[in-house]
N, C-alpha and C. Protein backbone atom coordinates (compact mmCIF):
# COMPACT_ATOMS: atom_id res chain seq x y z
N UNK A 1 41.86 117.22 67.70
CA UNK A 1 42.61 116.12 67.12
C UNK A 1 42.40 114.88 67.97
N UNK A 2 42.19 113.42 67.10
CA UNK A 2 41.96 112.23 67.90
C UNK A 2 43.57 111.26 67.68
N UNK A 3 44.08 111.70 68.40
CA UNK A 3 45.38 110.89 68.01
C UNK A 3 45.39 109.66 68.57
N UNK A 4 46.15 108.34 68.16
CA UNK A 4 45.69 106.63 68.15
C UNK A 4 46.87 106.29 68.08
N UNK A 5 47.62 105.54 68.23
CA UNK A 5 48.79 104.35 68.11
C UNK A 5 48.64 103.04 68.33
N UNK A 6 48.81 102.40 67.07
CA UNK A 6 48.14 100.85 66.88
C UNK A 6 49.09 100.40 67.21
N UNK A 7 50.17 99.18 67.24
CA UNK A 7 51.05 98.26 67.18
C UNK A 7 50.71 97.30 67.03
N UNK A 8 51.39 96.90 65.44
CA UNK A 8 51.14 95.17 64.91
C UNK A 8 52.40 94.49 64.99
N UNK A 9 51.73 93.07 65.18
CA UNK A 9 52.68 91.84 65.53
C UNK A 9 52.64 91.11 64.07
N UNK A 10 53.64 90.58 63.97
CA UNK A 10 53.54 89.15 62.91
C UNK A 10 53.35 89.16 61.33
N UNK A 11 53.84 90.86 61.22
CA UNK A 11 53.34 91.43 59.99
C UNK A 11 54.03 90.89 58.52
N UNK A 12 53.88 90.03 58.04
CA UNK A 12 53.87 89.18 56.94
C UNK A 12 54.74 90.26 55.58
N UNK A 13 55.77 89.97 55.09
CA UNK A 13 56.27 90.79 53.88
C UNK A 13 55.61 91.13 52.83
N UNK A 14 55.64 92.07 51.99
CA UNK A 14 54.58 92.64 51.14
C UNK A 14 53.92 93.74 51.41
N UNK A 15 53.31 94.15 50.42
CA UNK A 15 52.71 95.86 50.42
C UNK A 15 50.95 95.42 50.96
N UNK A 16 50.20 94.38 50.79
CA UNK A 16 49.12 94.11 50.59
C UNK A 16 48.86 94.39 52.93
N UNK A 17 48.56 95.45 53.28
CA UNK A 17 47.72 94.87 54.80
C UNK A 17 47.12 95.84 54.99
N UNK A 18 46.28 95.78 56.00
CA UNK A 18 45.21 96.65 56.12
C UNK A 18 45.15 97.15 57.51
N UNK A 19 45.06 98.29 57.58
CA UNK A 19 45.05 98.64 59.38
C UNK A 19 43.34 99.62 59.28
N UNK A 20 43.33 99.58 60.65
CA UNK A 20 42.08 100.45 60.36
C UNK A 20 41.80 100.63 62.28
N UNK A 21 41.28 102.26 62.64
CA UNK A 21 40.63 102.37 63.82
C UNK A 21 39.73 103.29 63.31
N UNK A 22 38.84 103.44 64.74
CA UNK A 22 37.12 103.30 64.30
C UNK A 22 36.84 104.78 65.41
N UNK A 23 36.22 105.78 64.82
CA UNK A 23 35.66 106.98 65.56
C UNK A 23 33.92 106.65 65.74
N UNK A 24 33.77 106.67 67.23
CA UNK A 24 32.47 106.39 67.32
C UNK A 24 31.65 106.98 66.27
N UNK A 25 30.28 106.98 65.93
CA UNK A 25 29.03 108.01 65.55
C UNK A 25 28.97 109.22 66.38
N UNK A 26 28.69 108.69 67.74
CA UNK A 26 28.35 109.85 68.62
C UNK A 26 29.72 111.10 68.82
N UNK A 27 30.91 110.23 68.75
CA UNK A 27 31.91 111.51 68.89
C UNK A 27 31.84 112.28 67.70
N UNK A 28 31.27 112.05 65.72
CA UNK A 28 31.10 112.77 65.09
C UNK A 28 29.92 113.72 65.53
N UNK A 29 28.70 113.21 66.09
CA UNK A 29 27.43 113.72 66.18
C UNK A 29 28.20 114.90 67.12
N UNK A 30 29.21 114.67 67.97
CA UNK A 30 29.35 115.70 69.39
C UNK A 30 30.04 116.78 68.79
N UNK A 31 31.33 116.45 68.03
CA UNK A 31 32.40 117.63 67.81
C UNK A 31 32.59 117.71 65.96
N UNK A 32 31.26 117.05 65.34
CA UNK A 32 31.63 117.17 64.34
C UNK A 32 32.02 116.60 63.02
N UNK A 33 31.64 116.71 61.82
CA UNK A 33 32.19 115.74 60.82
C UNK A 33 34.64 115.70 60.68
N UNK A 34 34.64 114.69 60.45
CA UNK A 34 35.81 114.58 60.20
C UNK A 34 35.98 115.40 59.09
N UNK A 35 37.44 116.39 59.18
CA UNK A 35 38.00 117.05 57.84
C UNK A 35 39.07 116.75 57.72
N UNK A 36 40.02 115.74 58.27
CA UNK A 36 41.12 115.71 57.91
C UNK A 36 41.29 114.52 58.44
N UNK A 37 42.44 113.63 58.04
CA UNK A 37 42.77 112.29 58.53
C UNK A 37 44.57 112.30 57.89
N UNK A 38 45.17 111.69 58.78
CA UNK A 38 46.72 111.48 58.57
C UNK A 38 46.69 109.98 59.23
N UNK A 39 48.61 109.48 58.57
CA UNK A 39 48.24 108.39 59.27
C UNK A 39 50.16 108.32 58.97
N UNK A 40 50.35 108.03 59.44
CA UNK A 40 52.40 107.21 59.77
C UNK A 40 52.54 106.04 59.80
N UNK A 41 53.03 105.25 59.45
CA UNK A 41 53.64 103.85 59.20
C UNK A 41 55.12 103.87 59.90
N UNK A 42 55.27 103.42 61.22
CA UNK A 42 56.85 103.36 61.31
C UNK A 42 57.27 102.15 61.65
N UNK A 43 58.34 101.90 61.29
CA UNK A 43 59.13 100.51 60.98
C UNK A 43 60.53 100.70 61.80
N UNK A 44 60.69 99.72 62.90
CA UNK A 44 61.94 100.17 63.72
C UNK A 44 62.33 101.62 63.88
N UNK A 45 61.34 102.23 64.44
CA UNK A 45 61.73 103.23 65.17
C UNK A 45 61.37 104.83 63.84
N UNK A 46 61.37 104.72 62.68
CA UNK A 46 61.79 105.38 61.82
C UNK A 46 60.01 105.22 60.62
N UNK A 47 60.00 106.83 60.49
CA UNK A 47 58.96 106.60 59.52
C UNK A 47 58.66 106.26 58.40
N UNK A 48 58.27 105.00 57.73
CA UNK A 48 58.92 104.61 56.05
C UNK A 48 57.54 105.27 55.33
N UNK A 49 56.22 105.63 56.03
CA UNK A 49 55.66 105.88 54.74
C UNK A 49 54.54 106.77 55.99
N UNK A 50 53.70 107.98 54.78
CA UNK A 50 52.47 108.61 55.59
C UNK A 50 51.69 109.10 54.46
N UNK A 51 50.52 109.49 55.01
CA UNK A 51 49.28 109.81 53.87
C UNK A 51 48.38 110.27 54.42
N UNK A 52 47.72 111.40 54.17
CA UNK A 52 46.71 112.29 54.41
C UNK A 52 45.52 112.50 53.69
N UNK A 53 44.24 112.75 53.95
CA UNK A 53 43.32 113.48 53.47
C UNK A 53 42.68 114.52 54.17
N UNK A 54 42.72 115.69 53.24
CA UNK A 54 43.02 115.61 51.56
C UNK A 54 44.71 115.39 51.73
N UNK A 55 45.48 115.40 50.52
CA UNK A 55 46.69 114.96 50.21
C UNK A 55 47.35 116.42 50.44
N UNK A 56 48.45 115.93 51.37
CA UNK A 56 48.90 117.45 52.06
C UNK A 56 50.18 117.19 52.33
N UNK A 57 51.43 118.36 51.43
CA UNK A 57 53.16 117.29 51.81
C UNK A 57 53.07 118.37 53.10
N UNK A 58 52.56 118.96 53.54
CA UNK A 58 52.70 119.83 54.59
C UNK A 58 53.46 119.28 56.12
N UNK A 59 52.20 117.72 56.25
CA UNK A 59 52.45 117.02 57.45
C UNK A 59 52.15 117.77 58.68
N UNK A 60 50.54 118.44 58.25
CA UNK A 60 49.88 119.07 59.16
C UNK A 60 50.04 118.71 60.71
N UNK A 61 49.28 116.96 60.64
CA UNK A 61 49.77 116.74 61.48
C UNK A 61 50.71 116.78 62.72
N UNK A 62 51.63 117.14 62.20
CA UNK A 62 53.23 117.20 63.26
C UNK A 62 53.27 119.09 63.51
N UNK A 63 52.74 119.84 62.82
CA UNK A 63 52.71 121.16 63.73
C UNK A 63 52.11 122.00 64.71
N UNK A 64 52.70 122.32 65.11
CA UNK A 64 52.17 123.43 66.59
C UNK A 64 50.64 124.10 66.00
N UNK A 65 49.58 123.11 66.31
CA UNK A 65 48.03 123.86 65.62
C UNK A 65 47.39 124.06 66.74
N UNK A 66 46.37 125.18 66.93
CA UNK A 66 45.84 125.29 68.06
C UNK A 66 44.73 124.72 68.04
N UNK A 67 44.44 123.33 68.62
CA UNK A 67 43.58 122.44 68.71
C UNK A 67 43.51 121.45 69.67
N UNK A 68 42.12 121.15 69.72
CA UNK A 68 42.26 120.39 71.46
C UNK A 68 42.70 118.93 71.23
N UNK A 69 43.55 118.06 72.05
CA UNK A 69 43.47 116.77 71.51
C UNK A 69 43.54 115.95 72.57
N UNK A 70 42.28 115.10 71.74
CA UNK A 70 41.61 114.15 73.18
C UNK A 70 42.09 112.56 72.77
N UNK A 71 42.82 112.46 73.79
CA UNK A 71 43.59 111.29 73.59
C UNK A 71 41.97 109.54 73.89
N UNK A 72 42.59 108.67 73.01
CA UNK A 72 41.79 107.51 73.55
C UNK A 72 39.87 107.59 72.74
N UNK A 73 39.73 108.49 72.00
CA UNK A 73 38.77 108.91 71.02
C UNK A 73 38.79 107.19 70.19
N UNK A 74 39.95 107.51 69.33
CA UNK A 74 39.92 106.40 68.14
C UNK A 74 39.96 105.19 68.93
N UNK A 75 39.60 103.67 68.70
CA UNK A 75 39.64 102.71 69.24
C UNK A 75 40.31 101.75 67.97
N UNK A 76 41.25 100.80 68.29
CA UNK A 76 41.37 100.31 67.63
C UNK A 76 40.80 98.72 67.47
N UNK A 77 41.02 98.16 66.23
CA UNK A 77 39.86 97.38 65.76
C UNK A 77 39.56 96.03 67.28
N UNK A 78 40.59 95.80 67.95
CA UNK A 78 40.13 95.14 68.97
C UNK A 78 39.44 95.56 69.68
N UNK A 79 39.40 96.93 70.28
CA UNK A 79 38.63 96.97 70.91
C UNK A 79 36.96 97.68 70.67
N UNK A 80 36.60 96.82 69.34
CA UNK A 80 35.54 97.45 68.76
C UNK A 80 34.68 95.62 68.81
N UNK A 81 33.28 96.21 68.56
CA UNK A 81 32.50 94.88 68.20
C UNK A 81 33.02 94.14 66.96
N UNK A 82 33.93 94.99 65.87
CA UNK A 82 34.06 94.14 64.79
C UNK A 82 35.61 93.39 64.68
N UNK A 83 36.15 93.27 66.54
CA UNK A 83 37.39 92.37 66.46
C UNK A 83 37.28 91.12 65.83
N UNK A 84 35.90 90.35 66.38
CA UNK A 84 36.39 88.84 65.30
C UNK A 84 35.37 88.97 63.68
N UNK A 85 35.46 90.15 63.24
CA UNK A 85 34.73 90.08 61.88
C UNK A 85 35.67 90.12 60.94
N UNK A 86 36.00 88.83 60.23
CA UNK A 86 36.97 88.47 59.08
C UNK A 86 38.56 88.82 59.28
N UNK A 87 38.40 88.76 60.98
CA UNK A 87 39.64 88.96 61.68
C UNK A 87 40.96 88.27 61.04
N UNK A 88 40.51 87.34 60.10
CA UNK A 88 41.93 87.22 59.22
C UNK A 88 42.53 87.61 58.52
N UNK A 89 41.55 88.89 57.70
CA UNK A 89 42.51 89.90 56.60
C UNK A 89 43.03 91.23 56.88
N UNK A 90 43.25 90.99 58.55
CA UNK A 90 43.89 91.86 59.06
C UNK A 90 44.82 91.82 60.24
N UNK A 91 45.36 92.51 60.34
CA UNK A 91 47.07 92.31 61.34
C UNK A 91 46.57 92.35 62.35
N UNK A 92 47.30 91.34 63.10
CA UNK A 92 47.19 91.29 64.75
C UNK A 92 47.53 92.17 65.34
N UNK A 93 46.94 92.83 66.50
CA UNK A 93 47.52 94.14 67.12
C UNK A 93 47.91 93.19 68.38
N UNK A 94 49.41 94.08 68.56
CA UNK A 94 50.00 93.86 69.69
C UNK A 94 49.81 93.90 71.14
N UNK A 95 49.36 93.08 72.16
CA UNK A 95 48.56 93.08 73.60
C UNK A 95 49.37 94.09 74.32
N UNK A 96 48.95 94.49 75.15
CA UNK A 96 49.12 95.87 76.19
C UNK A 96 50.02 95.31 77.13
């Protein structure tokens, strides 16, 4: 498992935004094609929305699975080459 935690600033009202982090090539080439992806949305503290592929009310995610998990895998979009690419139709992530 590649687990990630983004934090956005300045996030504008409405359903319309886009988040996105980025798994190298080489970490697929090393351990593998991706089979599963989850993702949580939380809003003050509390989870308002989540979504999986494939579509799973299970919330695989959150159980005791025996699997290795390597933290710092996913990068998020800043710290990728494509931070200033059309860096406006997407949310500011919050500085460290």
């Amino acid at each position: 498992m590649f687990p990630a935690t983004v934090t956005y600033v300045d996030i504008p009202k409405g359903r319309d935004h886009i988040s996105t982090v980025f798994l190298r090539p080489n970490t697929v080439i090393r351990y593998g094609a991706v089979e599963r992806v989850a993702v949580e949305v939380h809003a003050r503290g509390e989870i308002v929305a989540y979504a999986s592929q494939p579509d799973d009310k299970t919330q695989w995610w959150r159980m005791q699975i025996n699997a290795r998990v390597l933290n710092g895998v996913l990068l998020n979009r800043a710290q990728t080459p494509f931070a200033f690419v059309a860096w406006d139709n997407y949310q500011a992530i919050k500085g460290r």
